[in-house]
Each structure stands twice: as structure tokens, then as C-alpha cells.
PDB file of N, CA and C in Angstrom:
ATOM      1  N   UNK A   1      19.380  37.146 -24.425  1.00  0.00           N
ATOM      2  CA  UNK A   1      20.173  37.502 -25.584  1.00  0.00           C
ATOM      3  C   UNK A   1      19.354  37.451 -26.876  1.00  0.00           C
ATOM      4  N   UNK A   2      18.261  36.658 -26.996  1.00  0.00           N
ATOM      5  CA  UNK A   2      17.877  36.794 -28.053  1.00  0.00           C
ATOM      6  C   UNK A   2      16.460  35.443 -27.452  1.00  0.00           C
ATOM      7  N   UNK A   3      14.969  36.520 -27.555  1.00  0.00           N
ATOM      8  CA  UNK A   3      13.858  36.460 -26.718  1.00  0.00           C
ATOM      9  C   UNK A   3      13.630  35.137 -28.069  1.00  0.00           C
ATOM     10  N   UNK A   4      13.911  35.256 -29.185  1.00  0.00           N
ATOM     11  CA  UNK A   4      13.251  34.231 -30.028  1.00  0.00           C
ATOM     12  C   UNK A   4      13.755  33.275 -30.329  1.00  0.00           C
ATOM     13  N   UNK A   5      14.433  32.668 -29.678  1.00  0.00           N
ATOM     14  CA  UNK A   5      16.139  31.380 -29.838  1.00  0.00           C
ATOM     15  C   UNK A   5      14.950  30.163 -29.806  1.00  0.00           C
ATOM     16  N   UNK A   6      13.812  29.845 -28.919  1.00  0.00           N
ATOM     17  CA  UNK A   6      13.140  28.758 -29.201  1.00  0.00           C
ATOM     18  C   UNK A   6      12.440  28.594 -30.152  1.00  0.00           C
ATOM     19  N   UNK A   7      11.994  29.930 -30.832  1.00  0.00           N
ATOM     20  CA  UNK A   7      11.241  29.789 -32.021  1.00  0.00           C
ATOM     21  C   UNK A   7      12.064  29.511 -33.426  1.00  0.00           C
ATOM     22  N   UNK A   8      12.864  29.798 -33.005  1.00  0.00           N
ATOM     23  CA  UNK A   8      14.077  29.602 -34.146  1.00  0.00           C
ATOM     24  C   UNK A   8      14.505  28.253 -34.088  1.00  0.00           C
ATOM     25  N   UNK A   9      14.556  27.614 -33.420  1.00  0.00           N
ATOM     26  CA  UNK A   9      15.304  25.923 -32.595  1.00  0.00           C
ATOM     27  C   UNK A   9      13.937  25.750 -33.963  1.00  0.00           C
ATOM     28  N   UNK A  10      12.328  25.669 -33.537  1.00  0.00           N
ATOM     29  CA  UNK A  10      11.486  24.948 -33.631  1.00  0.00           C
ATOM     30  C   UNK A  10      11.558  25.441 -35.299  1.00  0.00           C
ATOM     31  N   UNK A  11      11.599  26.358 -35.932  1.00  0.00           N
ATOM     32  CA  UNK A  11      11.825  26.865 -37.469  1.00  0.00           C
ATOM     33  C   UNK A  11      12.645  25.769 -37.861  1.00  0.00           C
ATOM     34  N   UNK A  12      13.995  25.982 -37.921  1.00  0.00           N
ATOM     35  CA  UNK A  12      14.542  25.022 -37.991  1.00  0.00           C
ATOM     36  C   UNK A  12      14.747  23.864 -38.421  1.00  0.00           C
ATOM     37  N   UNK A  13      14.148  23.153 -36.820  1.00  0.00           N
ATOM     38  CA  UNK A  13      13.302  21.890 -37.060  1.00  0.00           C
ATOM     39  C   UNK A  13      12.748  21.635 -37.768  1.00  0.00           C
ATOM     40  N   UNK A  14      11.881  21.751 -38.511  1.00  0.00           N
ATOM     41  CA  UNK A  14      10.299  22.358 -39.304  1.00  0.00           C
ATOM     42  C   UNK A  14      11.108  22.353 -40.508  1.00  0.00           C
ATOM     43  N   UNK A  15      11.927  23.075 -41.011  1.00  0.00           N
ATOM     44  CA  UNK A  15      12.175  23.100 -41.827  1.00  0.00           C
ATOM     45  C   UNK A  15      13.639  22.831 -42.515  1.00  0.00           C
ATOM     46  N   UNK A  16      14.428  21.993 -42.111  1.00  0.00           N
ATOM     47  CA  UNK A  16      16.094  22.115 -41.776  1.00  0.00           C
ATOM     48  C   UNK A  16      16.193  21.345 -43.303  1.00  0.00           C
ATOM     49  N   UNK A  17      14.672  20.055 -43.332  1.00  0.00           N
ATOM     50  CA  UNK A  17      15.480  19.274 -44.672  1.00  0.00           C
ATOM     51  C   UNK A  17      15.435  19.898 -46.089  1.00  0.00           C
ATOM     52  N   UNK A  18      14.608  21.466 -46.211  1.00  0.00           N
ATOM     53  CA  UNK A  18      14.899  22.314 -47.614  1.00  0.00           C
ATOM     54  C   UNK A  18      16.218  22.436 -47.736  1.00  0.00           C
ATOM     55  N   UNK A  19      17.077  22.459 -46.419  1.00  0.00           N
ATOM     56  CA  UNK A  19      18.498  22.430 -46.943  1.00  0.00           C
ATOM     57  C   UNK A  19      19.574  21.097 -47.349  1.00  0.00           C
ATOM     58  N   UNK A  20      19.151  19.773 -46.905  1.00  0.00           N
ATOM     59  CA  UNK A  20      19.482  18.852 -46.952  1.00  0.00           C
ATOM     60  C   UNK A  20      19.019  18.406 -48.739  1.00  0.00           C
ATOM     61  N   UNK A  21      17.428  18.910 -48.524  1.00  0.00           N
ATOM     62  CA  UNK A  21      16.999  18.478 -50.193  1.00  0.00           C
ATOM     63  C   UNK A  21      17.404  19.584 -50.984  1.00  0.00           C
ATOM     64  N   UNK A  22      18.250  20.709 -50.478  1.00  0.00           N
ATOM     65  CA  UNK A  22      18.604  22.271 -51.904  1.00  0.00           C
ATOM     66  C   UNK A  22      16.940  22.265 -52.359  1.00  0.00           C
ATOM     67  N   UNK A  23      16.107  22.458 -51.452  1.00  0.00           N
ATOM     68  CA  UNK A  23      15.134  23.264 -51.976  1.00  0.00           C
ATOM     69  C   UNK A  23      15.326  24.656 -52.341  1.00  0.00           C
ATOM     70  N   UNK A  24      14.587  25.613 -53.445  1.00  0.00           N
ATOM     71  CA  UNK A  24      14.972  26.184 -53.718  1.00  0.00           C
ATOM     72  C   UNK A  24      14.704  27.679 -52.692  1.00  0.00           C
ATOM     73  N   UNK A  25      13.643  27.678 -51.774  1.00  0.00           N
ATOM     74  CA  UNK A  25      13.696  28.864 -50.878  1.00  0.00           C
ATOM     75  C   UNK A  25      13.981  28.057 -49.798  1.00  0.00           C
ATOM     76  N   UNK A  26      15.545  27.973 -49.580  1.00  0.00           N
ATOM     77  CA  UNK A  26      16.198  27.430 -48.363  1.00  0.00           C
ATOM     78  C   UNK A  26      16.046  28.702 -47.167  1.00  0.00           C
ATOM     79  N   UNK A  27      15.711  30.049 -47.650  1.00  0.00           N
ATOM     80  CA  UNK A  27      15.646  31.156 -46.496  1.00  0.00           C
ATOM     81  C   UNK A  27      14.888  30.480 -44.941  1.00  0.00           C
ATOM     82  N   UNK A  28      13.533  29.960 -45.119  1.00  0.00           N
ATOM     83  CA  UNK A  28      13.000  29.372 -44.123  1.00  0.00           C
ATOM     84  C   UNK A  28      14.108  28.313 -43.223  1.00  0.00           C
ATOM     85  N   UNK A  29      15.182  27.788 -43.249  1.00  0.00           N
ATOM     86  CA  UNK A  29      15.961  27.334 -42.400  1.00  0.00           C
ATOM     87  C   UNK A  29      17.095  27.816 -42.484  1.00  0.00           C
ATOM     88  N   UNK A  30      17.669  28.564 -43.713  1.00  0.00           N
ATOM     89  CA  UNK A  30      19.442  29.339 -42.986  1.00  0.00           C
ATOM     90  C   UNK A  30      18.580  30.699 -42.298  1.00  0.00           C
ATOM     91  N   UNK A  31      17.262  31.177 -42.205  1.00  0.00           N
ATOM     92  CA  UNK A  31      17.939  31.892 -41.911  1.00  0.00           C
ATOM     93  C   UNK A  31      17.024  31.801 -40.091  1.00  0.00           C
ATOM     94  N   UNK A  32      16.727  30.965 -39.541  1.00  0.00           N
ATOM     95  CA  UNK A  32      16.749  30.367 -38.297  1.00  0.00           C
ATOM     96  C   UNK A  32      18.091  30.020 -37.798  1.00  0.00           C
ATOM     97  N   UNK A  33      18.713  29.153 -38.406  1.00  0.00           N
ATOM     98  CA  UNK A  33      19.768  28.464 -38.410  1.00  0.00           C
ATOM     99  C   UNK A  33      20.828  29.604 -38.443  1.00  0.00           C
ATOM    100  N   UNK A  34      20.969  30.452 -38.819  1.00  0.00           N
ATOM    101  CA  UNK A  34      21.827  32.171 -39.193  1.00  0.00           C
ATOM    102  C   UNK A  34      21.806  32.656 -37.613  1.00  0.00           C
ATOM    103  N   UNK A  35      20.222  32.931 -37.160  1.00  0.00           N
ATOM    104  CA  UNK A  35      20.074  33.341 -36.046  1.00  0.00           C
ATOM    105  C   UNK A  35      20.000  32.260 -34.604  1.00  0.00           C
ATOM    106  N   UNK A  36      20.142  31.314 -34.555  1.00  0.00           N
ATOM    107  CA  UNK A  36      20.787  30.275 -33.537  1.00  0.00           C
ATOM    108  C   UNK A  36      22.410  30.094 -33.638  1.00  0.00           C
ATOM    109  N   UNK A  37      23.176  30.376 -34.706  1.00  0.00           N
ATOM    110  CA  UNK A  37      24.456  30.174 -34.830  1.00  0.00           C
ATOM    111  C   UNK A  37      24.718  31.187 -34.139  1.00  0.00           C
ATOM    112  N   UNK A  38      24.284  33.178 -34.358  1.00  0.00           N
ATOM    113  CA  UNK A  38      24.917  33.828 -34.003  1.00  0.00           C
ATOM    114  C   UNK A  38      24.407  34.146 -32.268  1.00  0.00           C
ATOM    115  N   UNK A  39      23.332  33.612 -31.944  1.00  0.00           N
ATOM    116  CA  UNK A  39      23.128  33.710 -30.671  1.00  0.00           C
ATOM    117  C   UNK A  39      24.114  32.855 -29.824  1.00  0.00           C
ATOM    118  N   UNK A  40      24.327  32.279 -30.342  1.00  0.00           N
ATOM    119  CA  UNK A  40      25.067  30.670 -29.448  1.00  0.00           C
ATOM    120  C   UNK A  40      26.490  31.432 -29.852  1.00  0.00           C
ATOM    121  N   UNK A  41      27.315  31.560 -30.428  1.00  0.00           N
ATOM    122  CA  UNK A  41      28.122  32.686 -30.767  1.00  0.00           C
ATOM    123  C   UNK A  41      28.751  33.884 -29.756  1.00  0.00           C
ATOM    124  N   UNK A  42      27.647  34.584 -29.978  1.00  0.00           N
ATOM    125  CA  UNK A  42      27.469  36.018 -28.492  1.00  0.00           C
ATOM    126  C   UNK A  42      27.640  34.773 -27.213  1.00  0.00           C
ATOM    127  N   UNK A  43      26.884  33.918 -27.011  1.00  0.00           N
ATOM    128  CA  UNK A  43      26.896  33.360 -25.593  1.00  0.00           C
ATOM    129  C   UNK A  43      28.282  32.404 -25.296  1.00  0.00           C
ATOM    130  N   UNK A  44      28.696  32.246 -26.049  1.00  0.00           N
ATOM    131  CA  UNK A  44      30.190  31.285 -26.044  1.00  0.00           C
ATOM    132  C   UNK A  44      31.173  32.686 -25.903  1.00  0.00           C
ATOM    133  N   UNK A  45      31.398  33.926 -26.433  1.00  0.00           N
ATOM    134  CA  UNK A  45      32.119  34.606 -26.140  1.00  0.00           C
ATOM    135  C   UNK A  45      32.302  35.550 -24.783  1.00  0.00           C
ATOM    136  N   UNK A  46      31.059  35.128 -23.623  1.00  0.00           N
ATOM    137  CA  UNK A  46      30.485  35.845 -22.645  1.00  0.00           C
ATOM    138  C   UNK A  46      31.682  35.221 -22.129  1.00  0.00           C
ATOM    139  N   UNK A  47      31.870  35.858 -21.141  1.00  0.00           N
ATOM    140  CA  UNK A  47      32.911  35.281 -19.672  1.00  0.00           C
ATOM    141  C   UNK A  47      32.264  34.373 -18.936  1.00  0.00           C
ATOM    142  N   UNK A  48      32.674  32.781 -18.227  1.00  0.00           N
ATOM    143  CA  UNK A  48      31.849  32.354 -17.773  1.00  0.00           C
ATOM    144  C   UNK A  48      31.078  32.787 -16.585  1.00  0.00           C
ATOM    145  N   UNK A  49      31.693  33.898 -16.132  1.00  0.00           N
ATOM    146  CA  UNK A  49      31.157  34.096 -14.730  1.00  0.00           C
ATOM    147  C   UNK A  49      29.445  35.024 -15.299  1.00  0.00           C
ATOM    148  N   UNK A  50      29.750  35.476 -16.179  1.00  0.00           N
ATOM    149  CA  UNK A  50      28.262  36.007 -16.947  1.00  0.00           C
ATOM    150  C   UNK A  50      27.461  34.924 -17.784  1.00  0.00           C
ATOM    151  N   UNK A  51      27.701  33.662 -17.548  1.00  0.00           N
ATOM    152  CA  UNK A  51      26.790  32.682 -18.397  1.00  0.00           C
ATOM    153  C   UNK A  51      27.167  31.512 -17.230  1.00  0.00           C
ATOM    154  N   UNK A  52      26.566  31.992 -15.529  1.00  0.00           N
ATOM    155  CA  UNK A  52      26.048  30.708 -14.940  1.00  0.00           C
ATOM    156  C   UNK A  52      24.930  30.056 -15.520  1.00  0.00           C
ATOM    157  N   UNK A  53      24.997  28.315 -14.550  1.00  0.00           N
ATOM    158  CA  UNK A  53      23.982  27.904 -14.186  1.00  0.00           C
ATOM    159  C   UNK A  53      24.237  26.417 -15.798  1.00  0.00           C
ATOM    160  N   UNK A  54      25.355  27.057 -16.501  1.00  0.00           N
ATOM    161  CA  UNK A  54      24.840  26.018 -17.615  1.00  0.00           C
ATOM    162  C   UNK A  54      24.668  24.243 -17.312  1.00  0.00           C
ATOM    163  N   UNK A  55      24.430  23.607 -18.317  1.00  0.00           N
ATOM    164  CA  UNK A  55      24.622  21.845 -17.816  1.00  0.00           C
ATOM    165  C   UNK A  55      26.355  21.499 -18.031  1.00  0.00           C
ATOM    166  N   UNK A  56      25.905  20.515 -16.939  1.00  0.00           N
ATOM    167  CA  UNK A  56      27.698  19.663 -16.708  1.00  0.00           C
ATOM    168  C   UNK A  56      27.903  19.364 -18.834  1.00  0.00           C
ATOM    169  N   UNK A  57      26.807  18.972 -18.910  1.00  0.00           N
ATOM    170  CA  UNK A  57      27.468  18.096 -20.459  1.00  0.00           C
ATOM    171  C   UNK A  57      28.037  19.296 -21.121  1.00  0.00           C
ATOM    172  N   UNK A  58      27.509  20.633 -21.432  1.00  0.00           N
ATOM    173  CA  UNK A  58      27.828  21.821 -21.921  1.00  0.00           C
ATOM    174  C   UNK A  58      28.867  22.397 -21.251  1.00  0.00           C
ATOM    175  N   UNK A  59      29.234  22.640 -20.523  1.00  0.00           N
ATOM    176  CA  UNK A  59      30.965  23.106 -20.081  1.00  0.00           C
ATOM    177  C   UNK A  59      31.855  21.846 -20.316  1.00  0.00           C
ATOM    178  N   UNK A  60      31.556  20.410 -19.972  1.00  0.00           N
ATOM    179  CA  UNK A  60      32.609  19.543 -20.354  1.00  0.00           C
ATOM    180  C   UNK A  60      32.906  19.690 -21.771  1.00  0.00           C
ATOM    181  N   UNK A  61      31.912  20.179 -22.575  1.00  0.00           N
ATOM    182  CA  UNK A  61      32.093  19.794 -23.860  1.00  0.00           C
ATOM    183  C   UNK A  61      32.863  20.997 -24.680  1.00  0.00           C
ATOM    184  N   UNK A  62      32.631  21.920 -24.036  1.00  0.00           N
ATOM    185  CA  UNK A  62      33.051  23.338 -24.375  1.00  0.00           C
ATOM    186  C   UNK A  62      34.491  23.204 -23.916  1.00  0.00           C
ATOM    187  N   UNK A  63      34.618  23.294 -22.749  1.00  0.00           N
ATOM    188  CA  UNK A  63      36.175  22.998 -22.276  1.00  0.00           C
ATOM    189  C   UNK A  63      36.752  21.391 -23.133  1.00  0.00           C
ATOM    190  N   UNK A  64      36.460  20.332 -23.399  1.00  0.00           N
ATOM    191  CA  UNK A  64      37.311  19.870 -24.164  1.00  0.00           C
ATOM    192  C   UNK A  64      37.647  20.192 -25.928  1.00  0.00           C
ATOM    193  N   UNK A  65      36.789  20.903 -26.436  1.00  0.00           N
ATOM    194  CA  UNK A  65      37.088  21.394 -27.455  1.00  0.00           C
ATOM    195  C   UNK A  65      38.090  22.203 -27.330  1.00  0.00           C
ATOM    196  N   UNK A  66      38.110  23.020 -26.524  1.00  0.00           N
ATOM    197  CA  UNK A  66      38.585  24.513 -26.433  1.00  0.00           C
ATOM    198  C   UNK A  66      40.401  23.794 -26.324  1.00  0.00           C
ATOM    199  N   UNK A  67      40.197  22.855 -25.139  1.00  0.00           N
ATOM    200  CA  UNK A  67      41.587  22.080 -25.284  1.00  0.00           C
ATOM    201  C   UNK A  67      41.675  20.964 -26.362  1.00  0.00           C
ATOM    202  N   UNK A  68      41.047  20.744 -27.074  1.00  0.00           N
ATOM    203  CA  UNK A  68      41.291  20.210 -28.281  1.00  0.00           C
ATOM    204  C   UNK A  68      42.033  21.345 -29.914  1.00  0.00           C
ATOM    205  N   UNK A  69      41.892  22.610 -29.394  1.00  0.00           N
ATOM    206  CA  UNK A  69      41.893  23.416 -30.293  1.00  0.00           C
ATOM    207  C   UNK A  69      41.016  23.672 -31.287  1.00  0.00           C
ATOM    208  N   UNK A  70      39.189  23.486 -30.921  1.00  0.00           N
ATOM    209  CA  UNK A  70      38.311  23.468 -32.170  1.00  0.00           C
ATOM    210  C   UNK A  70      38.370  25.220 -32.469  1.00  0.00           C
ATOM    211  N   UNK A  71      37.692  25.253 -33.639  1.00  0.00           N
ATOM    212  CA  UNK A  71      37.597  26.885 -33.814  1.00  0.00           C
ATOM    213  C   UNK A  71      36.157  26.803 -33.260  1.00  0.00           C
ATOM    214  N   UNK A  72      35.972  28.410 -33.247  1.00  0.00           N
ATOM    215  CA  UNK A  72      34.697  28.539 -32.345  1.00  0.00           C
ATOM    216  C   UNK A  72      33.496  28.114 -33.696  1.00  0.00           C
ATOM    217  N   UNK A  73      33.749  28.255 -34.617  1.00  0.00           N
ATOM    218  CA  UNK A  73      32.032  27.954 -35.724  1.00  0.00           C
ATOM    219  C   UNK A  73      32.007  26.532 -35.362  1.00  0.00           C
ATOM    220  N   UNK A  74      33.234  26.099 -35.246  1.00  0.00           N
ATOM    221  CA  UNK A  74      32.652  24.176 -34.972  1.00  0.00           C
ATOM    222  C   UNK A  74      32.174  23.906 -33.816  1.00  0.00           C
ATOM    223  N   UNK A  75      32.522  24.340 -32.922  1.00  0.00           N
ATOM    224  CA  UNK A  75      32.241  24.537 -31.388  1.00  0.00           C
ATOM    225  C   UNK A  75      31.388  25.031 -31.451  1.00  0.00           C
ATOM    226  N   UNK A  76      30.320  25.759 -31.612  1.00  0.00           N
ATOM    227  CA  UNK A  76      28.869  26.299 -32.356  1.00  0.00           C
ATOM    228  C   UNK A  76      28.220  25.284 -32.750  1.00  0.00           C
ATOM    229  N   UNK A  77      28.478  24.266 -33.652  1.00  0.00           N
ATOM    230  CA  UNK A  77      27.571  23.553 -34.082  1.00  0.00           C
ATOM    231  C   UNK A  77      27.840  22.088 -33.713  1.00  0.00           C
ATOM    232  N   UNK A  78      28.919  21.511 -32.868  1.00  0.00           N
ATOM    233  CA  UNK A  78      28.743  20.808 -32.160  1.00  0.00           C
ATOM    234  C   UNK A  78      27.573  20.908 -31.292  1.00  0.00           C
ATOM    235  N   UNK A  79      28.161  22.306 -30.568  1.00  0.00           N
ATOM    236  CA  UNK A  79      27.237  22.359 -29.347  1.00  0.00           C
ATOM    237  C   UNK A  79      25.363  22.727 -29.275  1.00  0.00           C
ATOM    238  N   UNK A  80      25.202  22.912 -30.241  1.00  0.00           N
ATOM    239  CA  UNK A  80      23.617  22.991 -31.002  1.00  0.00           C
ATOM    240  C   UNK A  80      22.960  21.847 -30.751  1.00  0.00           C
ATOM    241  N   UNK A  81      23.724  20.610 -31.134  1.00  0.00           N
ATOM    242  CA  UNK A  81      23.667  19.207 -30.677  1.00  0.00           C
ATOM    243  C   UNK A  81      22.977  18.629 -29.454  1.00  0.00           C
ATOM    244  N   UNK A  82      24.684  19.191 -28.469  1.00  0.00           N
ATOM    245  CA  UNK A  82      24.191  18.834 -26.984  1.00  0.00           C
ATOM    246  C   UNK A  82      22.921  19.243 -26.467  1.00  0.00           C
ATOM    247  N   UNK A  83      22.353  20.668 -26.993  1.00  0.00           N
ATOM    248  CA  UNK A  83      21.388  20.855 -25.753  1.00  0.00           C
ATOM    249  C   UNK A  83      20.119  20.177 -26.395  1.00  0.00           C
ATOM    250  N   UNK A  84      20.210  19.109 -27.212  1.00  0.00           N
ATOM    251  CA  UNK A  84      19.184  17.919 -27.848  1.00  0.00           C
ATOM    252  C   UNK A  84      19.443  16.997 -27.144  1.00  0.00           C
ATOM    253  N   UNK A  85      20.701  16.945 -26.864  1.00  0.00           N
ATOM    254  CA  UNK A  85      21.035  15.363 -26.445  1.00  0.00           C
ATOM    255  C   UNK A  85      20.309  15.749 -25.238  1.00  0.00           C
ATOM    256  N   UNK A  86      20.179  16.662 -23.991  1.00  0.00           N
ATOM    257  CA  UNK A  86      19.596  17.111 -22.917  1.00  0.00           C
ATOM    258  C   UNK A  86      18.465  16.800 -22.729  1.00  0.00           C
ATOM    259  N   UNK A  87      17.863  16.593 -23.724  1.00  0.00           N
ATOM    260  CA  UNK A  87      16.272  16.735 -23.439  1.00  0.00           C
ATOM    261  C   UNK A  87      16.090  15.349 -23.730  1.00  0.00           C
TER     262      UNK A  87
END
């Protein structure tokens, strides 16, 4: 879905606290952060039978939101989380 999702994770990383400190060219992390939201996005709206293979922690977590009633942008950035906690 999108060949550059690790390089973007690692951008990010690298650079996430220009947004924490309002540096003033915050572009270097929204707009990584722009393109991991909307990838993760496309892949949460797939049917699951087109997004095997994921981890137990990532469907439990997806399915209790979903029955919690989260909206999907929070459910997005929860789940950005988990696949840290993974590793």
C-alpha cells in the first residue's frame, strides 16, 4: 500500500519533537506523520479477509475499539502505538 511506510515510521521518529517543540518547519514530521496516518487509514478500511496474517495484539485492539465506539482517526493513532509496543 504504500512501499515507503518504514521510511516514514523512521522520519518521524527523527523528527516528531519539531512538533512537540512548534518548531517552525514542522513539515519534516506532519508530513511523515500525514503519510503513516493515511496509510494505516486505507489499511483499517480493507475487509479483513484482504489484510491477513496481522498480530493477535492488533485485531484485539482494533476489535475492542470498534466495540467501544472509537472513531476511526483515534483508532489510527492508537494503533501507530501498538505496532511499537511489538517490537
Amino acid at each position: 500500500m504504500n512501499p515507503s511506510l518504514l521510511y516514514d515510521f523512521i522520519d518521524f521518529d527523527d523528527n516528531n519533537w519539531m512538533i512537540w517543540y512548534k518548531w517552525p518547519k514542522r513539515s519534516a514530521a506532519r508530513d511523515p506523520m500525514t503519510r503513516i496516518l493515511k496509510t494505516l487509514e486505507e489499511y483499517l478500511k480493507l475487509p479483513k479477509s484482504e489484510r491477513p496474517g496481522a498480530a493477535w495484539l492488533i485485531t484485539t485492539m482494533e476489535e475492542a475499539q470498534r466495540q467501544l465506539g472509537m472513531k476511526e482517526p483515534d483508532i489510527l493513532l492508537v494503533n501507530t502505538k501498538a505496532y511499537r509496543v511489538a517490537f
